[in-house]
N, C-alpha and C. Protein backbone atom coordinates (compact mmCIF):
# COMPACT_ATOMS: atom_id res chain seq x y z
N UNK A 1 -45.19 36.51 35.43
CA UNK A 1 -44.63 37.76 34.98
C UNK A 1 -44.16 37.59 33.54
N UNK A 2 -44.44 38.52 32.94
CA UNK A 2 -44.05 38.52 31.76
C UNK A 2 -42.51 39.24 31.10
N UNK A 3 -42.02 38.61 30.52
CA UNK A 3 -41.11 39.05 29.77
C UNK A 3 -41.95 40.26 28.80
N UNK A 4 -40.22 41.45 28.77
CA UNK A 4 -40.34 42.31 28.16
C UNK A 4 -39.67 41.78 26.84
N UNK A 5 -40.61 42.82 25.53
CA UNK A 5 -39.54 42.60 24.52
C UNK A 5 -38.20 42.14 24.29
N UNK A 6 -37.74 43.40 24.81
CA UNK A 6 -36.34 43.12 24.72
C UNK A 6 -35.51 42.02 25.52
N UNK A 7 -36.01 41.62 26.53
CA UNK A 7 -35.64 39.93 27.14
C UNK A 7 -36.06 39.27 26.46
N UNK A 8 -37.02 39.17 25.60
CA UNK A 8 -37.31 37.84 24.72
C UNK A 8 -36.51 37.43 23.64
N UNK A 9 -35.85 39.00 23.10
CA UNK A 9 -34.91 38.91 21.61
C UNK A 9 -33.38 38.58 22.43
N UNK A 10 -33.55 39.24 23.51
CA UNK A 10 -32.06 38.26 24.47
C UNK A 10 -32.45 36.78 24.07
N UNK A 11 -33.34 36.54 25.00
CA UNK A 11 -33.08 34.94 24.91
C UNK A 11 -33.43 34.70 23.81
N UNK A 12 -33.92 34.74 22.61
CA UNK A 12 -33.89 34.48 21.37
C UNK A 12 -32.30 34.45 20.92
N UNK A 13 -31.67 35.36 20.92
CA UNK A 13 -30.06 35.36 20.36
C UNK A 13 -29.57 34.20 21.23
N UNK A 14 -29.97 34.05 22.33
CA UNK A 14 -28.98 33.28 23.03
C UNK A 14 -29.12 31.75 22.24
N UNK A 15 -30.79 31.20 22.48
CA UNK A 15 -30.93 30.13 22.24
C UNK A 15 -30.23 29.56 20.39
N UNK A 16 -30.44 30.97 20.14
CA UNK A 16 -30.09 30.76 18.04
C UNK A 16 -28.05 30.77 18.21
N UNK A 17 -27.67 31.60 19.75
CA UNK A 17 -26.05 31.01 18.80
C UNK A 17 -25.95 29.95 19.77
N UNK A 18 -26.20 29.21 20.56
CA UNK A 18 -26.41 28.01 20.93
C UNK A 18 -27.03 26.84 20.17
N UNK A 19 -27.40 26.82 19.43
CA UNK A 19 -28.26 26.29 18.12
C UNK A 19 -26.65 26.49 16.85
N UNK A 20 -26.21 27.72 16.71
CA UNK A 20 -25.32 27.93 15.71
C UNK A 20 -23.70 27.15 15.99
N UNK A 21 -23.45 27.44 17.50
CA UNK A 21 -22.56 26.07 17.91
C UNK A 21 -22.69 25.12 17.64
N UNK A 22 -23.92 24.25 17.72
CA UNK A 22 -24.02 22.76 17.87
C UNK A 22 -23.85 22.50 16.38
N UNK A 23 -24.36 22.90 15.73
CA UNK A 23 -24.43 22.74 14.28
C UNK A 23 -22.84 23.42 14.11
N UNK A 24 -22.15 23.93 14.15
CA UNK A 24 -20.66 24.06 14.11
C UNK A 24 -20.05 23.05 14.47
N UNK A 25 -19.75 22.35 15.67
CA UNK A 25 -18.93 21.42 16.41
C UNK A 25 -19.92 20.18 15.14
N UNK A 26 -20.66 19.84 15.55
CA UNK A 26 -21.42 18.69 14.53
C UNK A 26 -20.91 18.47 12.96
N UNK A 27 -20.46 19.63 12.18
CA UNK A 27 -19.87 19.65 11.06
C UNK A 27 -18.34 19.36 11.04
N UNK A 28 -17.51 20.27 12.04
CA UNK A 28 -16.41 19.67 12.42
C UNK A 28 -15.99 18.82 12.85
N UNK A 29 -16.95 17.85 13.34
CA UNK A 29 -16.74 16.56 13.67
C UNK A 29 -16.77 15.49 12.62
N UNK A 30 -17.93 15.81 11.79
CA UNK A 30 -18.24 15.34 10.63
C UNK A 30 -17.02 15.74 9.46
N UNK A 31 -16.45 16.47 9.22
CA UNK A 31 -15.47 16.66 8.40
C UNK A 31 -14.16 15.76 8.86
N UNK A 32 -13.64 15.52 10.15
CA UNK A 32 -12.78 15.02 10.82
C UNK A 32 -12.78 13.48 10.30
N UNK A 33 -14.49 13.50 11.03
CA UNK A 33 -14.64 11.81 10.19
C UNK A 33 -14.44 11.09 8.74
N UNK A 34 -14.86 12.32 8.18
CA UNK A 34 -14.52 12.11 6.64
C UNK A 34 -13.44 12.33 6.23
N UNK A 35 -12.31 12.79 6.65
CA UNK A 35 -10.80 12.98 6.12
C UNK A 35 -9.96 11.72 6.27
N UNK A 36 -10.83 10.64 7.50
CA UNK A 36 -10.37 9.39 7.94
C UNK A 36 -10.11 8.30 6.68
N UNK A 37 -11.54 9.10 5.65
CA UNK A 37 -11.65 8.06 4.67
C UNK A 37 -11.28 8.44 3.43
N UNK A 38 -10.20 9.45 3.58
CA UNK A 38 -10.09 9.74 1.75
C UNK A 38 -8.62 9.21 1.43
N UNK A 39 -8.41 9.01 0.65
CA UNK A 39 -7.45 8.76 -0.18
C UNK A 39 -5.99 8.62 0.74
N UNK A 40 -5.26 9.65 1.31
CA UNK A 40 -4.13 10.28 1.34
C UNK A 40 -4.12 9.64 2.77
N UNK A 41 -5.81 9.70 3.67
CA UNK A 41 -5.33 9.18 4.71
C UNK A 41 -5.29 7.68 4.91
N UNK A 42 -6.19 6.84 3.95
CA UNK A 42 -5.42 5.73 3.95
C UNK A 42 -4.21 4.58 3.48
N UNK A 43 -3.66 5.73 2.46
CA UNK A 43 -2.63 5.32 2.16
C UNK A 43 -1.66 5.48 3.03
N UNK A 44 -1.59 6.31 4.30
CA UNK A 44 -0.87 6.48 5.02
C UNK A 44 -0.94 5.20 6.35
N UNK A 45 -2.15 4.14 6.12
CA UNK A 45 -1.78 2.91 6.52
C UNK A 45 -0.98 2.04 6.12
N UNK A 46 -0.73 2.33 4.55
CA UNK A 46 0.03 0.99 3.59
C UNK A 46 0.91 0.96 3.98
N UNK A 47 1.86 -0.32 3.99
CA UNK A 47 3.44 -0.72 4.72
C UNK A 47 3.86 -0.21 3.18
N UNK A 48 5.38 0.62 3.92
CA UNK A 48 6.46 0.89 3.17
C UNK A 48 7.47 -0.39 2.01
N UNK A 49 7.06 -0.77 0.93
CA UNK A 49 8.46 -1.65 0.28
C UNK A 49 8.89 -0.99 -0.96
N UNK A 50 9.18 0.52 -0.88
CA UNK A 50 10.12 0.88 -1.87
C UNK A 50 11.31 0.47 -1.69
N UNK A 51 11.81 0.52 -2.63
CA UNK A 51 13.53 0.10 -2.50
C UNK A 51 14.26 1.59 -3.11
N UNK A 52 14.75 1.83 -2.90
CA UNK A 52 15.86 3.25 -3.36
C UNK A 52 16.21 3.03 -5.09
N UNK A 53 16.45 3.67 -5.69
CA UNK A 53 16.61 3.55 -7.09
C UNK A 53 18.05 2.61 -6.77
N UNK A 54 19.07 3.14 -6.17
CA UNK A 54 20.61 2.65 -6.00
C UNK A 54 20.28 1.51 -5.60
N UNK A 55 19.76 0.50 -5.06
CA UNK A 55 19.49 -0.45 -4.16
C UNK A 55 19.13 -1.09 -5.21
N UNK A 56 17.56 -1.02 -6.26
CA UNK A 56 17.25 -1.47 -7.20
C UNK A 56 18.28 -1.53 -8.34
N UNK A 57 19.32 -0.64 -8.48
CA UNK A 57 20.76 -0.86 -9.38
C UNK A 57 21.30 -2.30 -8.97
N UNK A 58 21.46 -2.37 -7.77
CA UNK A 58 21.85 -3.55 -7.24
C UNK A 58 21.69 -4.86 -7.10
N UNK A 59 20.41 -5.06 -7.58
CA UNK A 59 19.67 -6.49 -7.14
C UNK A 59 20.26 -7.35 -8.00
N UNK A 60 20.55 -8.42 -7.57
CA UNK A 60 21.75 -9.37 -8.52
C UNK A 60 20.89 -10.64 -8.55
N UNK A 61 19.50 -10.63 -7.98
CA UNK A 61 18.60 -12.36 -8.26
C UNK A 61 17.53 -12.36 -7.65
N UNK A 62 16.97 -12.92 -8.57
CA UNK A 62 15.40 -13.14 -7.99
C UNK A 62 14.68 -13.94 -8.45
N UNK A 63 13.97 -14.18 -7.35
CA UNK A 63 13.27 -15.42 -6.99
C UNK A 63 12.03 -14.99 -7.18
N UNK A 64 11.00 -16.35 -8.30
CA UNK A 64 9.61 -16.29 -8.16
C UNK A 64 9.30 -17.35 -7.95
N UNK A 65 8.12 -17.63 -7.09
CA UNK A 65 7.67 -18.55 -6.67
C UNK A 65 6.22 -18.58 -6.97
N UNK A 66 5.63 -19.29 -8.03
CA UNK A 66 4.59 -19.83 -7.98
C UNK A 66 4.28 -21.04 -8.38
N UNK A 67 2.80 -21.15 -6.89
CA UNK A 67 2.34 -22.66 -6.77
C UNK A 67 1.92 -23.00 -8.34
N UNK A 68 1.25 -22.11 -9.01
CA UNK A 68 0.61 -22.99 -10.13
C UNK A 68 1.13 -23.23 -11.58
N UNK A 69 2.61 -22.40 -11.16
CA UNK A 69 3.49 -22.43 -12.33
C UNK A 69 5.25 -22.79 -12.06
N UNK A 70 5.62 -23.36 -11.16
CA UNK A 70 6.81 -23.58 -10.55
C UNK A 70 7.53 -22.45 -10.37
N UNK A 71 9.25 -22.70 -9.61
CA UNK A 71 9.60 -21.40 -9.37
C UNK A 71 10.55 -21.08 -10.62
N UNK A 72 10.86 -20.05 -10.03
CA UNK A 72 11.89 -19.45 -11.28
C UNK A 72 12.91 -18.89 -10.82
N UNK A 73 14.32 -18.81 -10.88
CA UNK A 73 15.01 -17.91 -10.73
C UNK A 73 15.97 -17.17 -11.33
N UNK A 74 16.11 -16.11 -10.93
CA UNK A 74 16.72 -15.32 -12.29
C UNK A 74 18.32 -14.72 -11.36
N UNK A 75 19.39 -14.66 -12.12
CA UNK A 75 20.59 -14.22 -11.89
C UNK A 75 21.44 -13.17 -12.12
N UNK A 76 21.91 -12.47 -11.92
CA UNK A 76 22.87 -11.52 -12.59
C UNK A 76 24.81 -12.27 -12.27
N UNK A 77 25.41 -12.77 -13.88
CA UNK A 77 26.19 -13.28 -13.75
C UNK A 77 27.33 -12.48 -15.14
N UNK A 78 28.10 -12.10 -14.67
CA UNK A 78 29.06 -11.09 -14.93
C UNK A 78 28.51 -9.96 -16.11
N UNK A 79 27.40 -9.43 -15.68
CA UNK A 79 26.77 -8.53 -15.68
C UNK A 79 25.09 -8.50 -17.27
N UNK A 80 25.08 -9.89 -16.98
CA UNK A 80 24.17 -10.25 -17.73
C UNK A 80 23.34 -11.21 -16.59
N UNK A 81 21.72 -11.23 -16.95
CA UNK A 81 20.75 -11.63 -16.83
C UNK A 81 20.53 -13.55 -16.87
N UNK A 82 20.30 -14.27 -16.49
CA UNK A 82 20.22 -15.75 -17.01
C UNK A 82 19.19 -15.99 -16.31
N UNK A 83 18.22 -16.53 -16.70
CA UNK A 83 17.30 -17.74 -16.02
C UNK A 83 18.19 -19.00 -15.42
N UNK A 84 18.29 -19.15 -14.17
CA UNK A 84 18.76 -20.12 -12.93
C UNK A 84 18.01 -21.24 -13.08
N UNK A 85 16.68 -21.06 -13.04
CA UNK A 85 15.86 -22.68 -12.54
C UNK A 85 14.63 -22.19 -13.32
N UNK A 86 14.18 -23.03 -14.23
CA UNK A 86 14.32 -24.49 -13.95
C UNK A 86 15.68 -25.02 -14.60
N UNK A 87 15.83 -24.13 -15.81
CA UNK A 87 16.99 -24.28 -16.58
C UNK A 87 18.20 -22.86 -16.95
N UNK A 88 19.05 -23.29 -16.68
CA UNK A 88 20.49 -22.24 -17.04
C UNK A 88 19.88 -21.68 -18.81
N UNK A 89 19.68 -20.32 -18.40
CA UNK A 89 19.53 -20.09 -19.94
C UNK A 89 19.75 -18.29 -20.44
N UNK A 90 20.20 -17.84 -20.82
CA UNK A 90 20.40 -16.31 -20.64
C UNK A 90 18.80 -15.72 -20.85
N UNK A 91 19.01 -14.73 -20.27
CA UNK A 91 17.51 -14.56 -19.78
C UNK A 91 17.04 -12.85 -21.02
N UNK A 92 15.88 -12.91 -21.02
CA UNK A 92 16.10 -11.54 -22.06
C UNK A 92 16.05 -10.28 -20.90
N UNK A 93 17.28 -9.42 -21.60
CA UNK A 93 17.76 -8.37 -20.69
C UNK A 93 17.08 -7.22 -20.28
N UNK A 94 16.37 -6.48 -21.78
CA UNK A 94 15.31 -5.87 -21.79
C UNK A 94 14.22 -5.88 -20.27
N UNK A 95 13.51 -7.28 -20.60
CA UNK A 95 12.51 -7.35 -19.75
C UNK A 95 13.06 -7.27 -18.33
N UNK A 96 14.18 -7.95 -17.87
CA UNK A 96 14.67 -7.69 -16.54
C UNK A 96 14.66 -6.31 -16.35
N UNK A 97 15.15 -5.77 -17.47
CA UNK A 97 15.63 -4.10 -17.19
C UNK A 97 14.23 -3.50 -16.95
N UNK A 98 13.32 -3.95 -17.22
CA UNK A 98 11.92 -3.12 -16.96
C UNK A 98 11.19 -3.38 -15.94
N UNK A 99 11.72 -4.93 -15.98
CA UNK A 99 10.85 -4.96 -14.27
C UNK A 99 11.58 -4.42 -13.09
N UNK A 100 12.97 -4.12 -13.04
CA UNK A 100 13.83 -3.45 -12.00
C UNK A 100 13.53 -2.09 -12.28
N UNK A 101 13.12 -1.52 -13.33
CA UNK A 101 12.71 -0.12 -13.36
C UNK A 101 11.17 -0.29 -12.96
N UNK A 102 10.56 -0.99 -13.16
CA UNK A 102 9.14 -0.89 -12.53
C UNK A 102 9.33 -0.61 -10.83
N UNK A 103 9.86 -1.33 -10.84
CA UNK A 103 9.95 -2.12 -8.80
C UNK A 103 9.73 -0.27 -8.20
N UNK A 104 10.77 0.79 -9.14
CA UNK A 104 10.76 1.53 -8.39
C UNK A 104 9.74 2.55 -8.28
N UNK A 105 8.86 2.29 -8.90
CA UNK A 105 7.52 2.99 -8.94
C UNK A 105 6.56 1.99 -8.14
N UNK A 106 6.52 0.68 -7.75
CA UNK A 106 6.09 -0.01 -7.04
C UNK A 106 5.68 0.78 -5.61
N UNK A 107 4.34 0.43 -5.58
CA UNK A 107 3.60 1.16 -4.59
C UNK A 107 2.40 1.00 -3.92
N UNK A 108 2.01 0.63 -3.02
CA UNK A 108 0.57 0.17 -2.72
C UNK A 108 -0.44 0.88 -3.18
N UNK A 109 -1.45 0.29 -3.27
CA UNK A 109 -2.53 1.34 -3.64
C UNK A 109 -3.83 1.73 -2.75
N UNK A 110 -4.17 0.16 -1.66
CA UNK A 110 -5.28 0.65 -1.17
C UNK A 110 -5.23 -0.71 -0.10
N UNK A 111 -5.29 -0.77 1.19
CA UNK A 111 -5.37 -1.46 2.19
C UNK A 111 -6.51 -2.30 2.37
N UNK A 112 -6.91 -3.45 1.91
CA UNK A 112 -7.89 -4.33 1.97
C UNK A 112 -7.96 -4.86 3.30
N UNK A 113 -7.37 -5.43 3.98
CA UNK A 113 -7.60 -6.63 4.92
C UNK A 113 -6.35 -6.58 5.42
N UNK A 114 -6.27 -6.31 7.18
CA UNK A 114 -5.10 -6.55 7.26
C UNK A 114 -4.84 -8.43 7.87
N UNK A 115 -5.82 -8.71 8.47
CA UNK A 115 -5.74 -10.08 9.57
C UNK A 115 -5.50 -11.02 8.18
N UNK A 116 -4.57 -11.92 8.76
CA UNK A 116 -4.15 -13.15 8.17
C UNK A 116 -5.31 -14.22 8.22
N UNK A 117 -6.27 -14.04 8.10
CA UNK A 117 -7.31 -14.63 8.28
C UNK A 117 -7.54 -14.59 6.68
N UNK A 118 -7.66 -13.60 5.89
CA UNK A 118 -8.30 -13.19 5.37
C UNK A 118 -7.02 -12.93 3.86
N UNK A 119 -5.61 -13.95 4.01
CA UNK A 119 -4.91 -13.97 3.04
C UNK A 119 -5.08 -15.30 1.46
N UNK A 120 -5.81 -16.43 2.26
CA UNK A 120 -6.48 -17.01 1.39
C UNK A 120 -7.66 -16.37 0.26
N UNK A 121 -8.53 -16.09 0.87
CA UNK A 121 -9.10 -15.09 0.28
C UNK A 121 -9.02 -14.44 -1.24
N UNK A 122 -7.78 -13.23 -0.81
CA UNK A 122 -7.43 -12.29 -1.82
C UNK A 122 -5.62 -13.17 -2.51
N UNK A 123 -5.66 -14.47 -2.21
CA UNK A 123 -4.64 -15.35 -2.72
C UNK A 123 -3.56 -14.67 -2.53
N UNK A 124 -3.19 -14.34 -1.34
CA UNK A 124 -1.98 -14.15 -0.98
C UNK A 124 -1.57 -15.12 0.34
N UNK A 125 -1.43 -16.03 0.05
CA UNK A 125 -1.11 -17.04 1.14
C UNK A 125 -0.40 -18.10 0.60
N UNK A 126 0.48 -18.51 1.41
CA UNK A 126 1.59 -19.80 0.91
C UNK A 126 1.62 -20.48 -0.34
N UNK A 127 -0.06 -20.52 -0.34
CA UNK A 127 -0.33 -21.96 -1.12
C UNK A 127 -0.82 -21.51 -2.99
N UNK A 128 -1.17 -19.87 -2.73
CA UNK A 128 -1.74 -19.47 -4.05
C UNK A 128 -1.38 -18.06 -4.53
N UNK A 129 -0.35 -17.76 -3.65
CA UNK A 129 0.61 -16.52 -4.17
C UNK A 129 1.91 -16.40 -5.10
N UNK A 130 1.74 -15.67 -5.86
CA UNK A 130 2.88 -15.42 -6.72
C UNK A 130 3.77 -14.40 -5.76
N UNK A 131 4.80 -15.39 -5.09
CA UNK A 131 6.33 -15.12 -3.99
C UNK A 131 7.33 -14.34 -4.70
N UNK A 132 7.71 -12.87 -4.62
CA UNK A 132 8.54 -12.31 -5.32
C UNK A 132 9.96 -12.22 -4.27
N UNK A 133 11.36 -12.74 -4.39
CA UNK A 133 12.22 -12.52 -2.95
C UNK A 133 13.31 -11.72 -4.30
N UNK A 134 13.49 -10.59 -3.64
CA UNK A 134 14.45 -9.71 -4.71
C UNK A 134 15.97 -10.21 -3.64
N UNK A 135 17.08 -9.82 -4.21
CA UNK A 135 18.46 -9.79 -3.27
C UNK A 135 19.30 -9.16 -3.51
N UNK A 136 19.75 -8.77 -2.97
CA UNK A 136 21.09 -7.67 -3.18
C UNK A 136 22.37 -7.94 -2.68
N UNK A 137 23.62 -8.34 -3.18
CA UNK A 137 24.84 -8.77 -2.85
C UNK A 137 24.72 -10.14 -1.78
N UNK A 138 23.28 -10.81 -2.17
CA UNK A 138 23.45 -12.18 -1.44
C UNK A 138 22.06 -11.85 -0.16
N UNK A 139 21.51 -11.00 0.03
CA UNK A 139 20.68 -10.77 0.90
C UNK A 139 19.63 -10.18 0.53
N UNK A 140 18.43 -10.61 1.28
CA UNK A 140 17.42 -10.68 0.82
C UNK A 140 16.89 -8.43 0.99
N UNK A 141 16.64 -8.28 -0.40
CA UNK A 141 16.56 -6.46 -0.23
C UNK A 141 15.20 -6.43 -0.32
N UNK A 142 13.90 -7.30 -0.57
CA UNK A 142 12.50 -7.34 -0.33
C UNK A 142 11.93 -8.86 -0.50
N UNK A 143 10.99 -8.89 0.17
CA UNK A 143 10.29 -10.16 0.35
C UNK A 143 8.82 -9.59 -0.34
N UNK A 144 8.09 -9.80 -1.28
CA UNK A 144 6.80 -10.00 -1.56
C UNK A 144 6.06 -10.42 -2.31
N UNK A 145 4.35 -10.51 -1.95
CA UNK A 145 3.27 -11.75 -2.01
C UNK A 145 2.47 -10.74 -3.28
N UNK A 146 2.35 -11.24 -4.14
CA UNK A 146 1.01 -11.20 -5.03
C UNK A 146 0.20 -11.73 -5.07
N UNK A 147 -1.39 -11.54 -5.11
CA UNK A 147 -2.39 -12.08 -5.19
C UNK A 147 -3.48 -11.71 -6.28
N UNK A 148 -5.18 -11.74 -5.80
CA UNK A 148 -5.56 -11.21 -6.80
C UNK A 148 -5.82 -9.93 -6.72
């Protein structure tokens, strides 16, 4: 038996917005996937180490640690700057003052690797990281690793 015209342009509409779904859901899926990878959403993996501007007012010493250049430490002693170690020496104030104003724009930028497998590597591991330990009234206010 044959289909009449007008049953054929039925099932014609039917099969074309069934066709116009799939290709809908397929794009929305596809857009979903791609929002996974832009910018905003993976920065929203990066671990948090801002410090508060007030907090960064505060930091009274810090510690650098590197393997291929010894450590260093720096002081705040009645309201001036000194290099601690290797040698007692007043430290220039300026530059302290800029790297405590840097800290607070300090910000990740992009999530490489999270497994510790993989900290040798990008030289952030014990042995080939530049160790930053900031402190605040005697306690440690951030711990962190530079690499390449």
């Amino acid at each position: 038996m044959a289909l009449s015209t007008e049953h054929r342009i039925y099932a014609a509409v039917v099969v074309l917005a069934a066709l116009g779904g799939g290709v809908y859901m397929m794009q929305k899926e596809q857009k979903a996937e791609d929002a996974k990878y832009t910018a905003s959403a993976r920065s929203a993996d990066l671990p948090e180490f801002k410090l508060a501007a007030d907090d960064v007012d505060k930091i009274n010493k810090i510690e650098i640690k590197n393997a291929d250049k010894g450590d260093v430490t720096l002081e705040k002693v009645d309201g001036n700057w000194r290099v601690k170690k290797p040698i007692d020496y007043l430290a220039q104030q300026q530059n302290i003052k800029t790297l405590l104003d840097n800290l607070k724009e300090l910000k990740g930028k992009e999530l490489i690797d999270k497994s510790p497998q993989s900290y040798a590597e990008y030289a952030v591991d014990d042995a080939k990281a530049v160790h930053v330990v900031l402190y605040k009234d005697g306690a440690k206010a951030i711990d962190l690793f530079f690499g390449k």
